[in-house]
Structure formats: structure tokens, C-alpha cells
PDB file of N, CA and C in Angstrom:
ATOM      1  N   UNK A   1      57.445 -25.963  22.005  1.00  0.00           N
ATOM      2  CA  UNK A   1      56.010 -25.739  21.999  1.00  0.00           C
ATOM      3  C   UNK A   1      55.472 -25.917  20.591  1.00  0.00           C
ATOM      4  N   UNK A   2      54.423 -26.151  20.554  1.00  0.00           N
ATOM      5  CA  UNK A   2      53.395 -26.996  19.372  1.00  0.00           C
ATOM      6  C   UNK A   2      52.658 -25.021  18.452  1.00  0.00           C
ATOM      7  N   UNK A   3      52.022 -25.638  17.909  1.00  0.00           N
ATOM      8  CA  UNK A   3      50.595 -24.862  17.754  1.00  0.00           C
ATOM      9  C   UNK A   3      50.040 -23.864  18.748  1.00  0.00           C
ATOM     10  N   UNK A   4      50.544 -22.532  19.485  1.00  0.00           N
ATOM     11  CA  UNK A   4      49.704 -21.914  20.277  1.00  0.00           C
ATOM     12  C   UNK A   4      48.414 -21.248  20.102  1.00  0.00           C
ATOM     13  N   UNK A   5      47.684 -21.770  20.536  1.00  0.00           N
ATOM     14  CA  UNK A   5      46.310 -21.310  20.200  1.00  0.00           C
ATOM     15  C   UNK A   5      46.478 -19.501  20.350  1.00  0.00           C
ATOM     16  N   UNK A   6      45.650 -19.180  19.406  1.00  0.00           N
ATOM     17  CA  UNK A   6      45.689 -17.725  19.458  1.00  0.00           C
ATOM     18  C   UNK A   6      44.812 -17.011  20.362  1.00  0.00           C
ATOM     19  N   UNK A   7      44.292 -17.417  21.148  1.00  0.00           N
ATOM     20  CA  UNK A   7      43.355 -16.792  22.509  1.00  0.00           C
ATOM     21  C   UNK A   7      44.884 -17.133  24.020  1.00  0.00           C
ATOM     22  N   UNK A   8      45.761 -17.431  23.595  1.00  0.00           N
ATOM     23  CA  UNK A   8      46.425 -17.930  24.572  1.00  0.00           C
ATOM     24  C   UNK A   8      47.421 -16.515  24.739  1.00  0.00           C
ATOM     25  N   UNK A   9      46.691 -14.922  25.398  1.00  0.00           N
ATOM     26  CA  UNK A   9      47.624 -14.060  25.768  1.00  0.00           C
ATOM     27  C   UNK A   9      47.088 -13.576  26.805  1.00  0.00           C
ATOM     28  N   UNK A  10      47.801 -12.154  27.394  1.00  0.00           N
ATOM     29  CA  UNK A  10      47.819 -12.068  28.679  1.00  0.00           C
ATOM     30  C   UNK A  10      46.155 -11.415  29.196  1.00  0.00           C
ATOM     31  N   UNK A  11      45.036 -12.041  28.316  1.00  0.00           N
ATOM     32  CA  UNK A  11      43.772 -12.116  28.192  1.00  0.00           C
ATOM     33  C   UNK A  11      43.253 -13.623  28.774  1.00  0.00           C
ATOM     34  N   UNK A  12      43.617 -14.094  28.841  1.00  0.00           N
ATOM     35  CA  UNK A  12      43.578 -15.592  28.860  1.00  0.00           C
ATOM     36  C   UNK A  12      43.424 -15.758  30.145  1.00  0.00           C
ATOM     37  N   UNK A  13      41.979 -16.216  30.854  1.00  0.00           N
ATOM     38  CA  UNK A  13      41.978 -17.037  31.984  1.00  0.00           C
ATOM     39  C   UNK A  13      42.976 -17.854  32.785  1.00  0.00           C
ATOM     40  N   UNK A  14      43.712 -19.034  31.582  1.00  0.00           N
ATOM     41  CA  UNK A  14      44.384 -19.949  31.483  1.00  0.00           C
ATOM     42  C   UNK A  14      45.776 -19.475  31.597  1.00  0.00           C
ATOM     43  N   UNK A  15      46.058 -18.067  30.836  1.00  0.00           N
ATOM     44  CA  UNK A  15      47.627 -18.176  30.995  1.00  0.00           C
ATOM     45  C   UNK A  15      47.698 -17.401  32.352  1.00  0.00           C
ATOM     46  N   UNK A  16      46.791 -16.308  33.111  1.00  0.00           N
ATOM     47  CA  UNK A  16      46.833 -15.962  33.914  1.00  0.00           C
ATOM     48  C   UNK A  16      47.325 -16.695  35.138  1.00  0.00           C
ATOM     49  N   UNK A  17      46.360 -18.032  35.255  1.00  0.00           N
ATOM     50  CA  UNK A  17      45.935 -18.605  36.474  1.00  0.00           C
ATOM     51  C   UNK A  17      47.259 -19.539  36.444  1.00  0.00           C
ATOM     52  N   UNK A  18      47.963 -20.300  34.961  1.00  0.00           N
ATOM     53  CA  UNK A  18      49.372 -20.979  34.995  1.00  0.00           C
ATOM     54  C   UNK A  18      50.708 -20.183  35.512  1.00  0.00           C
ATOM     55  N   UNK A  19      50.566 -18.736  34.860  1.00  0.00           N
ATOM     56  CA  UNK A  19      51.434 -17.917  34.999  1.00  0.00           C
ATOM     57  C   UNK A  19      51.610 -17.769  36.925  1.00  0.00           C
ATOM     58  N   UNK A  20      50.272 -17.719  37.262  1.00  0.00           N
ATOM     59  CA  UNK A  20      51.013 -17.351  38.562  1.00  0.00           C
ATOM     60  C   UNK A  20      50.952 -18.990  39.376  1.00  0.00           C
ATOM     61  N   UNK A  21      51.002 -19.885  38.910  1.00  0.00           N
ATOM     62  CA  UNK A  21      51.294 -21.034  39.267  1.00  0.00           C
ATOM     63  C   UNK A  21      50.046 -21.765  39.988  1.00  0.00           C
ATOM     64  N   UNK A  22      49.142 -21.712  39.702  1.00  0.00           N
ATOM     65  CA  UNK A  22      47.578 -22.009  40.356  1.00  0.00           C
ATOM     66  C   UNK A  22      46.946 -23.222  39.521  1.00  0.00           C
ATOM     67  N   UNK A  23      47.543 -23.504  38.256  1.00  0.00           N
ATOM     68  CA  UNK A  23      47.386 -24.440  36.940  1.00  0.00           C
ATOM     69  C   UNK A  23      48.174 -25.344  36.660  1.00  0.00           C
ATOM     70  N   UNK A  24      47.714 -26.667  36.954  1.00  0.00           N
ATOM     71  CA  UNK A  24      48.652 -27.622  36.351  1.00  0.00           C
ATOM     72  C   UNK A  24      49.473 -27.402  34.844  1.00  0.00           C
ATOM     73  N   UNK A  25      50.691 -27.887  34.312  1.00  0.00           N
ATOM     74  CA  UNK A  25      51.016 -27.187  33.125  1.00  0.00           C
ATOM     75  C   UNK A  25      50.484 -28.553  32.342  1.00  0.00           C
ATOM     76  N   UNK A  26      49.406 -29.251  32.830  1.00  0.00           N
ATOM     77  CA  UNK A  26      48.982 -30.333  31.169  1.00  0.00           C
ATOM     78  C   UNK A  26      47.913 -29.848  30.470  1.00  0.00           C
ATOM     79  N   UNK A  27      47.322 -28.723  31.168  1.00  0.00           N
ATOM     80  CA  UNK A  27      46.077 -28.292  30.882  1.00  0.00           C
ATOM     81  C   UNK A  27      46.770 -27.229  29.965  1.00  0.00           C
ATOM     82  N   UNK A  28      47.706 -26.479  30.029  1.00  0.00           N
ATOM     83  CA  UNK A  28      48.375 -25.986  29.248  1.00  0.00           C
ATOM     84  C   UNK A  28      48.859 -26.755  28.133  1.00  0.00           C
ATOM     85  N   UNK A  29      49.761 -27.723  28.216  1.00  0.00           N
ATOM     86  CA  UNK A  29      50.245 -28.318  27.126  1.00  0.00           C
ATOM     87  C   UNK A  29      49.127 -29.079  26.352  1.00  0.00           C
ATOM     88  N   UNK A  30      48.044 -29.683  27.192  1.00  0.00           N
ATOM     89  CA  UNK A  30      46.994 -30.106  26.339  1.00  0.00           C
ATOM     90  C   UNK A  30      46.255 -29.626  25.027  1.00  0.00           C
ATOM     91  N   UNK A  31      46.144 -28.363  25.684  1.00  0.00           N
ATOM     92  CA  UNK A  31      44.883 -27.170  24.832  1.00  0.00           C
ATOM     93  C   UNK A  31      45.605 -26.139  24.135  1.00  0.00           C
ATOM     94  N   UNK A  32      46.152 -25.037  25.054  1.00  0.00           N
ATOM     95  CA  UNK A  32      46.694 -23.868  24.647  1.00  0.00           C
ATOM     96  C   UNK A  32      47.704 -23.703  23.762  1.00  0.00           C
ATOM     97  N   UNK A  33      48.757 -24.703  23.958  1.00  0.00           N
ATOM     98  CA  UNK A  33      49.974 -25.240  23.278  1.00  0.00           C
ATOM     99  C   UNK A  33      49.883 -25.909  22.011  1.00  0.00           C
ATOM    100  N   UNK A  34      48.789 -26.650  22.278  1.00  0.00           N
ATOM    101  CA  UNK A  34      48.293 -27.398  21.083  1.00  0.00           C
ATOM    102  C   UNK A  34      47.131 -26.982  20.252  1.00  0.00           C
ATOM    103  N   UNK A  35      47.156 -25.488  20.037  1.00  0.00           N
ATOM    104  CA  UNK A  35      46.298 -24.390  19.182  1.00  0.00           C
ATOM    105  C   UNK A  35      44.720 -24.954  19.333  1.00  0.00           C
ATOM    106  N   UNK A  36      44.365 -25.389  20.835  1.00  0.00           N
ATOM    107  CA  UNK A  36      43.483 -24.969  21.719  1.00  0.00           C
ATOM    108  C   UNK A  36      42.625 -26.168  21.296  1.00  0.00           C
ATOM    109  N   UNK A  37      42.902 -27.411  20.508  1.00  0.00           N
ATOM    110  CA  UNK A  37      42.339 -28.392  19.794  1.00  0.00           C
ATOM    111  C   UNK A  37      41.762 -29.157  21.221  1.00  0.00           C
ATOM    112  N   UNK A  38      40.278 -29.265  20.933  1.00  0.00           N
ATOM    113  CA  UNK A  38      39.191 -29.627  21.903  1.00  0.00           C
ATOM    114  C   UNK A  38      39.012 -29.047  23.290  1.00  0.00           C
ATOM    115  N   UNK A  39      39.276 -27.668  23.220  1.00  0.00           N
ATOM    116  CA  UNK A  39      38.960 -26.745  24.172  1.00  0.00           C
ATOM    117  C   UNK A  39      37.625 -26.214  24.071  1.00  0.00           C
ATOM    118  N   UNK A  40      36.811 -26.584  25.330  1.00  0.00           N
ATOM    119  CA  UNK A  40      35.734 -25.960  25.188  1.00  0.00           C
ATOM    120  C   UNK A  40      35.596 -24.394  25.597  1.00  0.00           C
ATOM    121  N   UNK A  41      36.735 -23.889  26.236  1.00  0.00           N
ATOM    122  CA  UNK A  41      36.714 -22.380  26.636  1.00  0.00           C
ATOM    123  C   UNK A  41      36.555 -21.725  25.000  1.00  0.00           C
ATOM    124  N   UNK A  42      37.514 -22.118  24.133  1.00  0.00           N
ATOM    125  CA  UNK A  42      37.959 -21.860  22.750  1.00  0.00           C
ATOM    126  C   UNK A  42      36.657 -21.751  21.734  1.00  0.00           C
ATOM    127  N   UNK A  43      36.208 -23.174  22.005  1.00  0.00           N
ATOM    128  CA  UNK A  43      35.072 -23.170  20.874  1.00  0.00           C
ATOM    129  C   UNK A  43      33.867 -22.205  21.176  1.00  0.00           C
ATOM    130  N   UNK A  44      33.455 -22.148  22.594  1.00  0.00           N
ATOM    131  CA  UNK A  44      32.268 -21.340  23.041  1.00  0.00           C
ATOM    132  C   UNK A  44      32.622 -20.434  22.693  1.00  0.00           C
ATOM    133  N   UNK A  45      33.801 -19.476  22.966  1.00  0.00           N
ATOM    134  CA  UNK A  45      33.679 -18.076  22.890  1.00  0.00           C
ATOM    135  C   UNK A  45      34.455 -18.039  20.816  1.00  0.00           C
ATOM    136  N   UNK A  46      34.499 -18.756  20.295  1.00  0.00           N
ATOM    137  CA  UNK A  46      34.600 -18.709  18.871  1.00  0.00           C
ATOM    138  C   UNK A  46      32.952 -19.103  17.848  1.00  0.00           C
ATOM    139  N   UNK A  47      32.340 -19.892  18.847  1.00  0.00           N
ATOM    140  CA  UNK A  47      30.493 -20.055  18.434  1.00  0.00           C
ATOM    141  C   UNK A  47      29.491 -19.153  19.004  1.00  0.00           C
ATOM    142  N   UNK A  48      29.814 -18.834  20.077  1.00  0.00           N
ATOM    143  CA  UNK A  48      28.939 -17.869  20.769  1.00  0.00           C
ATOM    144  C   UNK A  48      28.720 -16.534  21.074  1.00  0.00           C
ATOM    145  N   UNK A  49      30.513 -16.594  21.465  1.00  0.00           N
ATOM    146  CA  UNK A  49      31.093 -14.433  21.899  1.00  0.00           C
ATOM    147  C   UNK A  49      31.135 -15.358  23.152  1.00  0.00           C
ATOM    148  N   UNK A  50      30.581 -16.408  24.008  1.00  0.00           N
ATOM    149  CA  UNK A  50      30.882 -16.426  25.459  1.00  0.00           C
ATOM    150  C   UNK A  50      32.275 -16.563  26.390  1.00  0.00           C
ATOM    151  N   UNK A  51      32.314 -15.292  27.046  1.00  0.00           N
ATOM    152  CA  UNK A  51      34.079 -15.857  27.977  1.00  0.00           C
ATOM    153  C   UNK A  51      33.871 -16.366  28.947  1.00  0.00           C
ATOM    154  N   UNK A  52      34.218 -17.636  29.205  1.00  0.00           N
ATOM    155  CA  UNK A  52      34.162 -18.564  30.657  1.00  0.00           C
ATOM    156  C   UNK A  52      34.918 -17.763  31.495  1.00  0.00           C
ATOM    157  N   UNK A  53      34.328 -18.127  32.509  1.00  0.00           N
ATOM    158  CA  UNK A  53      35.100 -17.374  33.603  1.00  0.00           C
ATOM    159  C   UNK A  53      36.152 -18.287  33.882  1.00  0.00           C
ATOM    160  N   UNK A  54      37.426 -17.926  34.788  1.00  0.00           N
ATOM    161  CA  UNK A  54      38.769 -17.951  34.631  1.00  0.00           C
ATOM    162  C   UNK A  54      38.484 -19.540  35.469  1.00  0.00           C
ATOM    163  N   UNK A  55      37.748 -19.680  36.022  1.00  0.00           N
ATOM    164  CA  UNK A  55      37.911 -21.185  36.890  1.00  0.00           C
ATOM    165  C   UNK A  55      37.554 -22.486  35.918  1.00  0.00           C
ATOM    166  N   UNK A  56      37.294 -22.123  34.549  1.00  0.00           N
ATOM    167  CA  UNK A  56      36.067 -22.812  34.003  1.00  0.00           C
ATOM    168  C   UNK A  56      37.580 -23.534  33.065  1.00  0.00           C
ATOM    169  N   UNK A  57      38.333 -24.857  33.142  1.00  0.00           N
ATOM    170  CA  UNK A  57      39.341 -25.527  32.759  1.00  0.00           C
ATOM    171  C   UNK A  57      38.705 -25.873  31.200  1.00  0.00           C
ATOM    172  N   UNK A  58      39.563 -26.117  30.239  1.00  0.00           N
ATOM    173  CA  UNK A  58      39.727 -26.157  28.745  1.00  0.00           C
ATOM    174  C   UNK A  58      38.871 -27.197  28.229  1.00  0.00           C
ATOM    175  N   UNK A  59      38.358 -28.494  29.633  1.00  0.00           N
ATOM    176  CA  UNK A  59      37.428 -29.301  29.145  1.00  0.00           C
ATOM    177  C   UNK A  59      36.005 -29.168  29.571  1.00  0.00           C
ATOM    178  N   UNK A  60      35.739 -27.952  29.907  1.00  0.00           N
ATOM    179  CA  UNK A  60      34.721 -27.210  30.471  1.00  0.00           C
ATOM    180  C   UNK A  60      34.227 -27.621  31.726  1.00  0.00           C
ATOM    181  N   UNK A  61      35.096 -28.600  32.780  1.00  0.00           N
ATOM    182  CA  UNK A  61      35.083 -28.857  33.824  1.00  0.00           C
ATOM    183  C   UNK A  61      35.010 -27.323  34.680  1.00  0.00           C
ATOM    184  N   UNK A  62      34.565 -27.328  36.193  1.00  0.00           N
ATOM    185  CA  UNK A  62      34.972 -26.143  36.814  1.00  0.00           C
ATOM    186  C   UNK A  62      35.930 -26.460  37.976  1.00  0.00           C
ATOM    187  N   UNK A  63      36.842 -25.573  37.933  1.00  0.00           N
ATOM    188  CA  UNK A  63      38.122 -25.704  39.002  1.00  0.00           C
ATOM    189  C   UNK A  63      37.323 -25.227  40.296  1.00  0.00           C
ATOM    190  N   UNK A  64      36.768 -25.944  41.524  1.00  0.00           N
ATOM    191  CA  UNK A  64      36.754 -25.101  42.314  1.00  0.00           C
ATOM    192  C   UNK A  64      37.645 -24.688  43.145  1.00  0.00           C
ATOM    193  N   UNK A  65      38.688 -24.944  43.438  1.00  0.00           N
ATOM    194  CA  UNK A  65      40.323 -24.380  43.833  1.00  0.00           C
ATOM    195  C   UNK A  65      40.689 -23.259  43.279  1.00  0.00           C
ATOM    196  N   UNK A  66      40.714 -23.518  41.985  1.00  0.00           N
ATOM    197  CA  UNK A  66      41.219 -22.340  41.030  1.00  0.00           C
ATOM    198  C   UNK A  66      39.935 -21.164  41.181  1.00  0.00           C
ATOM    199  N   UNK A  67      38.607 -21.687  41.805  1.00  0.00           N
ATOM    200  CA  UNK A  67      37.236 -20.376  41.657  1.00  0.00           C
ATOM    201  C   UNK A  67      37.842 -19.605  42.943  1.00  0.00           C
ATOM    202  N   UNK A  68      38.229 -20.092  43.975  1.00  0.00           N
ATOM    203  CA  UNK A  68      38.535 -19.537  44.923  1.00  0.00           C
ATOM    204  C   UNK A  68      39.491 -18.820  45.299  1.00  0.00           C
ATOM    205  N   UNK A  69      40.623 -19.236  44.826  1.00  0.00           N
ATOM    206  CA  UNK A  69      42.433 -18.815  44.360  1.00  0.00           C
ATOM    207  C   UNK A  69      42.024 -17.087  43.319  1.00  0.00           C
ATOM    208  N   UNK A  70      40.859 -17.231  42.780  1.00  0.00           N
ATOM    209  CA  UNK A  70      41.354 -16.298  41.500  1.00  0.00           C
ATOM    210  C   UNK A  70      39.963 -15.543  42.005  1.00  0.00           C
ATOM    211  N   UNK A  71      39.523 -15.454  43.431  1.00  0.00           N
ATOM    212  CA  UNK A  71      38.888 -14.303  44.350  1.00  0.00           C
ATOM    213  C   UNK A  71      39.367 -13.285  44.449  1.00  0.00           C
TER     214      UNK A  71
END
């Protein structure tokens, strides 16, 4: 593993939704792994205070699979 972004603990939308297997692991290795470089979950809540909700993927796409899974 690379660079782990430091928002990447058991706080994390992302490690939640991988951990229980609901997350592809590139979206992981893309962002989280790679100290979160062009994550828009990352930058918003580091410019704003905003936390995406857990469906809301690292390129600020929305999972609707994952909105429904994490009901």
C-alpha cells in the first residue's frame, strides 16, 4: 500500500462500505491508498467541514447500489 490518506479510518464512509464488501477495491486503491489524491469526498470536507454521505464515491459520483445497501 501507497500513501494512506488520513481520513481513511473506521470513520470513513469508504472503508466501511469496502470493509464489508459493498465497494469495488479500485476506488480504494485509487483514492484512499493513494493519500486520497483527487478525492472529492477528501477535499470538500478539508474546504468546507462537509461529510458526504457514505454512497457519495471519491469522484463525487453517487453509488445508488451502495445508497441502498448502506439503508
Amino acid at each position: 500500500m501507497g500513501n494512506i490518506c488520513r481520513w481513511y479510518d473506521e470513520s470513513s464512509g469508504m472503508k466501511r462500505a469496502y470493509d464489508k464488501g459493498l465497494l469495488n477495491k479500485k476506488w480504494i486503491e485509487n483514492y484512499c491508498w493513494n493519500g486520497g489524491a483527487g478525492c472529492i469526498r477528501k477535499k470538500r470536507f478539508e474546504e468546507e467541514g462537509y461529510v458526504s454521505p457514505d454512497y457519495v464515491l471519491p469522484d463525487g459520483t453517487v453509488d445508488v447500489k451502495l445508497k441502498e445497501m448502506m439503508k
